[in-house]
Protein backbone atom coordinates (compact mmCIF):
# COMPACT_ATOMS: atom_id res chain seq x y z
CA UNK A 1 -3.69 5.91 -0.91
CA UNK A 2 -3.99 9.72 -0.21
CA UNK A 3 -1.22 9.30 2.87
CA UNK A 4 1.27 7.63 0.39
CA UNK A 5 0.72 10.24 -2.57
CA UNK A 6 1.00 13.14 0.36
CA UNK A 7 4.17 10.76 1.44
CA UNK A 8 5.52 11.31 -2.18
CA UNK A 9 5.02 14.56 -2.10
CA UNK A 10 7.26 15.16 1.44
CA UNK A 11 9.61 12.83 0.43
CA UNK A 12 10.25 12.95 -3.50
CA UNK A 13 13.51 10.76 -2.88
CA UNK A 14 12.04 7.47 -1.09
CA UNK A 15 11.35 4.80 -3.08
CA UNK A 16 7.94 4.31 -3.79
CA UNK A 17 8.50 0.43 -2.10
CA UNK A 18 9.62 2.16 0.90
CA UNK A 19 6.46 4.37 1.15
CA UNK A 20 4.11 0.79 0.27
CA UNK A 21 5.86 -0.62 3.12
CA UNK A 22 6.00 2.40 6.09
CA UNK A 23 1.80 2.16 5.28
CA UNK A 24 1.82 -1.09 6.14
CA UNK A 25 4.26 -3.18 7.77
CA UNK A 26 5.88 -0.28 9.71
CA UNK A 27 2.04 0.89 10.16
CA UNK A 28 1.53 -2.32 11.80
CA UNK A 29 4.70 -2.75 14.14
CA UNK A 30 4.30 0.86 15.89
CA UNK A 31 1.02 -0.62 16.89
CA UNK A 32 2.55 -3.52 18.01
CA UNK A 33 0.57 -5.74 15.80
CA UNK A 34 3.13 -6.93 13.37
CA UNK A 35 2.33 -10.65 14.46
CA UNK A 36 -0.67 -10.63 12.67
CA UNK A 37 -0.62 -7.67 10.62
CA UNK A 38 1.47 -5.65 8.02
CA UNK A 39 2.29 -7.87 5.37
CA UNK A 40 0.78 -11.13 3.57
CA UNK A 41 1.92 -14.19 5.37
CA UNK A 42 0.75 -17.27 6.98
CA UNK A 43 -1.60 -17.18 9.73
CA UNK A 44 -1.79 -13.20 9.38
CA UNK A 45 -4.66 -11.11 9.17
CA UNK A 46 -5.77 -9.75 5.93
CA UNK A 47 -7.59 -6.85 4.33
CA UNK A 48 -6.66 -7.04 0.48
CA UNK A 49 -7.59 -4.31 -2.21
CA UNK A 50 -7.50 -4.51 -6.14
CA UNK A 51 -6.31 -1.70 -7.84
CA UNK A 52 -7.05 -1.57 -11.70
CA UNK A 53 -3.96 0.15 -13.23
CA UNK A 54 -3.88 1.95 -17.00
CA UNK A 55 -1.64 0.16 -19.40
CA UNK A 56 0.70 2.79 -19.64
CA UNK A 57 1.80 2.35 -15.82
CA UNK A 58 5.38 0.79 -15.71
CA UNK A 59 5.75 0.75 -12.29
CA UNK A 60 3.22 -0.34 -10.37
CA UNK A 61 4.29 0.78 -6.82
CA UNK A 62 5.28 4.37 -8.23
CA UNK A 63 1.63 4.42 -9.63
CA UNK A 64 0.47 3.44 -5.85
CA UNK A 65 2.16 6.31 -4.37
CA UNK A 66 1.13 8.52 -7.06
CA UNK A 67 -2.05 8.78 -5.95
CA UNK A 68 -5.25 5.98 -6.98
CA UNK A 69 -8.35 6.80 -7.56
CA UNK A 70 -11.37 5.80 -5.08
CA UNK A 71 -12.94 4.32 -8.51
CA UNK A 72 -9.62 1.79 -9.69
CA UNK A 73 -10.44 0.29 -5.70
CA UNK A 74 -11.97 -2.87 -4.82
CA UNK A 75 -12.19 -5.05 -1.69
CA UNK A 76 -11.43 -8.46 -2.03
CA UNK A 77 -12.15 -10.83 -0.14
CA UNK A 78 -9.74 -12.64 2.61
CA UNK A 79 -11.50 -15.93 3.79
């Protein structure tokens, strides 16, 4: 989460959707493992987090970019 807030920062203008994906799908495909990784889909790999948000957040991938603290994180499970 610290990469997309510093993201934010550098680039005030990019949707916060864009930022959500360049961390992970486009992550993924420069490595050349966009087959199995990158997004949630059939037969791909997965590493999912939970992020508890405050009430007052309208918009949930803004509030991703924003900046999350290690404390609103938890791993769940993927099998």
């Amino acid at each position: 989460f610290s990469e997309m807030k510093e993201m934010r920062w550098l680039a005030p203008g990019l949707p916060a959707g864009r930022i959500i994906e360049s961390a992970t799908l486009v992550g993924a495909r420069a490595l050349g493992l966009d087959h199995r990784l990158g997004s949630l889909s059939p037969g791909k790999d997965a590493e999912i987090v939970a992020v508890s948000l405050p009430d007052q957040v309208a918009d949930v991938e803004e509030h991703l970019v924003s900046g999350v603290s290690v404390a609103a994180v938890s791993w769940a499970q993927s099998h």
